[in-house]
Protein backbone atom coordinates (compact mmCIF):
# COMPACT_ATOMS: atom_id res chain seq x y z
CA UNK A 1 20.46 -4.97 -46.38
CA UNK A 2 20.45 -8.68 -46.44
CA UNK A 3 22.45 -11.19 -44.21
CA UNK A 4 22.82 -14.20 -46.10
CA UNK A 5 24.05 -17.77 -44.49
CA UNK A 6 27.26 -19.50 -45.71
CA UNK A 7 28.58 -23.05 -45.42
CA UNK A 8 30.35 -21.90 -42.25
CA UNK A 9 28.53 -21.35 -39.29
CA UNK A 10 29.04 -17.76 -38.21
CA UNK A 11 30.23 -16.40 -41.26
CA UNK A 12 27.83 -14.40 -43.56
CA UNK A 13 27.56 -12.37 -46.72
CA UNK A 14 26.44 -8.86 -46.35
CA UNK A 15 24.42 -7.81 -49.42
CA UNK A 16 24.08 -4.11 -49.00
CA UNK A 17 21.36 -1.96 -50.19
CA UNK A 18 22.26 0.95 -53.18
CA UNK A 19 20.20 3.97 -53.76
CA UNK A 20 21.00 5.81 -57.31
CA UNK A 21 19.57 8.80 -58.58
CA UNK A 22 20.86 11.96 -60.64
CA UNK A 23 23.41 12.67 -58.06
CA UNK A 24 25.31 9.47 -57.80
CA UNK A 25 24.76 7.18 -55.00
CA UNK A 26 24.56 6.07 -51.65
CA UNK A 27 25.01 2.36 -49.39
CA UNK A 28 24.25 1.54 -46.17
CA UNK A 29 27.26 -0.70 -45.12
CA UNK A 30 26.51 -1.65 -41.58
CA UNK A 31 23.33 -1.27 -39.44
CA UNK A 32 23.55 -3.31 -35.93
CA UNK A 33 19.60 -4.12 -35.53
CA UNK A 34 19.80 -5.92 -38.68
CA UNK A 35 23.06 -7.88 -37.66
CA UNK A 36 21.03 -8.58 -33.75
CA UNK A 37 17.75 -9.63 -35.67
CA UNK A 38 20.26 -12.11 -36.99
CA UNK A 39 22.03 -12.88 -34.14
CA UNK A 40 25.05 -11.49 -34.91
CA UNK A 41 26.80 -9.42 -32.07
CA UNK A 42 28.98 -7.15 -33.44
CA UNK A 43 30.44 -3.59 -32.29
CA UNK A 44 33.18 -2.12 -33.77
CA UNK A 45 36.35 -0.65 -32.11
CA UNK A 46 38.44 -0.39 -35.17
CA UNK A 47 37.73 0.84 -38.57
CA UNK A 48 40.50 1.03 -41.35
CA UNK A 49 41.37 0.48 -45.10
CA UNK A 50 44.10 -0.71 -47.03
CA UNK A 51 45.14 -0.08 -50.73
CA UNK A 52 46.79 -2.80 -52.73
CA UNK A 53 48.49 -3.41 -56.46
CA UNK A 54 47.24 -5.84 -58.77
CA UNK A 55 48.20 -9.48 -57.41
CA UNK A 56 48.89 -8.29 -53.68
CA UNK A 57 48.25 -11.47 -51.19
CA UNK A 58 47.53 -9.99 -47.74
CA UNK A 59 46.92 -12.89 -44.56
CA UNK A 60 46.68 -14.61 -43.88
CA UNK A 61 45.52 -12.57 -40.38
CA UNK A 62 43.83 -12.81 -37.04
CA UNK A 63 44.52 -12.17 -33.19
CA UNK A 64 44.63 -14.83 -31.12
CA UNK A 65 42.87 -14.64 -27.88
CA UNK A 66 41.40 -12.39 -25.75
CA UNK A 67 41.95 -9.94 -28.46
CA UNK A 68 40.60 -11.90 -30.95
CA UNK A 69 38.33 -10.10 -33.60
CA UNK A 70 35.41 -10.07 -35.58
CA UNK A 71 35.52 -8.43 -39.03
CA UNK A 72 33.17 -7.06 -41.47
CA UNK A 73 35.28 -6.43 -44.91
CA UNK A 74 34.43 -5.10 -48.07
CA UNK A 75 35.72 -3.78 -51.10
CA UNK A 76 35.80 0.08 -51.83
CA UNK A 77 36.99 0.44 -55.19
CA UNK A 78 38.61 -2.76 -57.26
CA UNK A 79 38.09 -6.44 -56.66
CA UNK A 80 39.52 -9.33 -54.57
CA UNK A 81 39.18 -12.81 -53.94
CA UNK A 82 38.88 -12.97 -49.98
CA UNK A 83 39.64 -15.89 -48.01
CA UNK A 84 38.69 -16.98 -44.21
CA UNK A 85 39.98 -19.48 -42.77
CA UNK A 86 38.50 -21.72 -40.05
CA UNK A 87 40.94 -22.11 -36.93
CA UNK A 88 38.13 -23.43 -34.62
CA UNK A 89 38.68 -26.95 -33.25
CA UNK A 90 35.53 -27.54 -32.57
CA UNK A 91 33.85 -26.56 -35.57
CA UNK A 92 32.37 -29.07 -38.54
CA UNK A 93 34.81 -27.12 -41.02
CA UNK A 94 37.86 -26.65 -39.02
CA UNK A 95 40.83 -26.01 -40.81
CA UNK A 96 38.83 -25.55 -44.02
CA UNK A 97 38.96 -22.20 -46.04
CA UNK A 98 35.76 -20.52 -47.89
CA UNK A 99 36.76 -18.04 -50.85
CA UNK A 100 34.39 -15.37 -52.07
CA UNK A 101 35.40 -12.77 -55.02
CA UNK A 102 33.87 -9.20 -53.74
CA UNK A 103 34.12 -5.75 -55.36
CA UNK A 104 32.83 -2.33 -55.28
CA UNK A 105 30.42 -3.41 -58.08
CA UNK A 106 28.82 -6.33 -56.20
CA UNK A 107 27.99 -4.17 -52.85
CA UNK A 108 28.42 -7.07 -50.50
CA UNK A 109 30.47 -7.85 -47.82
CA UNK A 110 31.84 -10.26 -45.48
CA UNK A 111 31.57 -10.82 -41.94
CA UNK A 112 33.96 -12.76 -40.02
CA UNK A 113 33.89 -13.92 -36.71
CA UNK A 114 36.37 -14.42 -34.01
CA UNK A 115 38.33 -18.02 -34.47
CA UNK A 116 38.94 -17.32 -38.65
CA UNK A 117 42.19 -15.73 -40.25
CA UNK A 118 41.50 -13.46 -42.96
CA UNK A 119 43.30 -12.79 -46.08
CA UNK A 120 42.67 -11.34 -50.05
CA UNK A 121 44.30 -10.83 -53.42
CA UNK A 122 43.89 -7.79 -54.93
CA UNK A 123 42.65 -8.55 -58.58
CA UNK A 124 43.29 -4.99 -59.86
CA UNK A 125 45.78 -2.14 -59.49
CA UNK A 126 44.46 0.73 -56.10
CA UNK A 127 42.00 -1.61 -54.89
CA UNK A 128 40.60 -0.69 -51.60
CA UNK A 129 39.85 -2.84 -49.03
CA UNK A 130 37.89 -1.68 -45.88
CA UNK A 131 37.61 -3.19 -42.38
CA UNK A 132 35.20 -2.94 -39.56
CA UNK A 133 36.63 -4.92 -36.27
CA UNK A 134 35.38 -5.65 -32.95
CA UNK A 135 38.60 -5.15 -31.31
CA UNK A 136 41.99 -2.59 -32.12
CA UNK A 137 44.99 -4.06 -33.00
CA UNK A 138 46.94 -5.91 -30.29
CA UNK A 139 50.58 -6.19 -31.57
CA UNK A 140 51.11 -9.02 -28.78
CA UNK A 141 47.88 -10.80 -30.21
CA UNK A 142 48.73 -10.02 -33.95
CA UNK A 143 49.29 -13.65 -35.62
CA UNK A 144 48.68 -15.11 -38.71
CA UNK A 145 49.01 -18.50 -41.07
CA UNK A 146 51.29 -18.30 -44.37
CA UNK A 147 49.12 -17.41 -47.38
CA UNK A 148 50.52 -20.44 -49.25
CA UNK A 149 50.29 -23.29 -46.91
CA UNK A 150 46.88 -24.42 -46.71
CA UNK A 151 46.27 -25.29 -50.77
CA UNK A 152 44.55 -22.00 -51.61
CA UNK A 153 44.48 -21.76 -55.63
CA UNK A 154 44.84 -17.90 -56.32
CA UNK A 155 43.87 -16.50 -59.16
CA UNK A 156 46.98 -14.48 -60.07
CA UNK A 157 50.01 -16.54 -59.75
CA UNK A 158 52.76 -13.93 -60.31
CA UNK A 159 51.69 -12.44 -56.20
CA UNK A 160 53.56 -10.15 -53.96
CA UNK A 161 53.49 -10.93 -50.36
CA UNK A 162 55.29 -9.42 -47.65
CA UNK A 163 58.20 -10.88 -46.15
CA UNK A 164 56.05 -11.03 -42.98
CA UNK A 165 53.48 -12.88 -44.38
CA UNK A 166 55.81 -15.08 -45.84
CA UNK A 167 57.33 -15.74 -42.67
CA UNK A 168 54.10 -16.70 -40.75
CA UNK A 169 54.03 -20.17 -39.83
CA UNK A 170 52.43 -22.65 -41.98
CA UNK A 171 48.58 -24.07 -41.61
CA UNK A 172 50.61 -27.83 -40.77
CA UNK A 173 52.48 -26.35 -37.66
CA UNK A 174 50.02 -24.41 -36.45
CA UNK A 175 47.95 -24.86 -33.00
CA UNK A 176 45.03 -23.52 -32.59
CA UNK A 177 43.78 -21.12 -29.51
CA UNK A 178 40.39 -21.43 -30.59
């Protein structure tokens, strides 16, 4: 397992090992020494997936503080292009966004710390999208930035996003807790 550096500070790819043989095969998705010899402190509370149709947007999602989360993500089965988000004010790319395409083929992942909002389009039909957090949902916490309001290209242009998500308010009004 590798933990590779990204333009943002704090955010990292995940290249996970694979082990084939006769029988199939078999990756290692998360090991916490390797995230502390990096630096990274990281225990997860919450571990879910979701499934989602070809051109599904889903975000653009975080909590806002003191529930606010870390997240390691990675695709399952399909592809996505996944998007974070930087919501910290003090940061050298605040209110910039960093897109990565992952699928099951590529074995990597994402991790995400607290102070991003997180979304993805699903770029095939039953992709599976899994996510590691450092804190359970907080309904009173649960907040988010409209997928389409901070100049995002995505890829498929005919999307599906929830009325919810639609509904969140955009990256121009929003004020950051971070």
């Amino acid at each position: 397992m590798k933990i590779l550096n990204t333009k943002f500070e704090g955010v990292f790819i995940v290249e996970n090992n694979l082990f084939e043989d006769n029988r199939g095969n078999f990756q290692k998705l998360f090991q916490s020494s390797i995230f502390e010899d990096k630096g990274i402190e990281f225990n997860i509370n919450e571990h879910f997936f979701s499934t989602s149709h070809k051109g599904i947007i889903r975000g653009m999602h975080f909590q806002n503080p003191p529930f606010s989360q870390s997240k390691l993500v990675y695709v399952l089965q399909g592809e996505v292009r996944d998007v974070v988000l930087d919501l910290r004010k003090n940061s050298k790319t605040y209110l910039q966004y960093l897109e990565f395409g992952l699928s099951s083929r590529e074995r990597r992942a994402v991790f995400i710390p607290e102070g991003f909002a997180h979304g993805f389009q699903s770029l095939y039909d039953n992709t599976i999208m899994v996510y590691s957090q450092s804190k359970e949902f907080d309904s009173n916490s649960d907040f988010g930035i409209n997928p389409l309001s901070f100049g995002m290209n995505w890829p498929i242009k005919d999307s599906v996003i929830s009325d919810k998500d639609k509904s969140l308010i955009s990256l121009e009004n929003y004020q950051s807790p971070f």
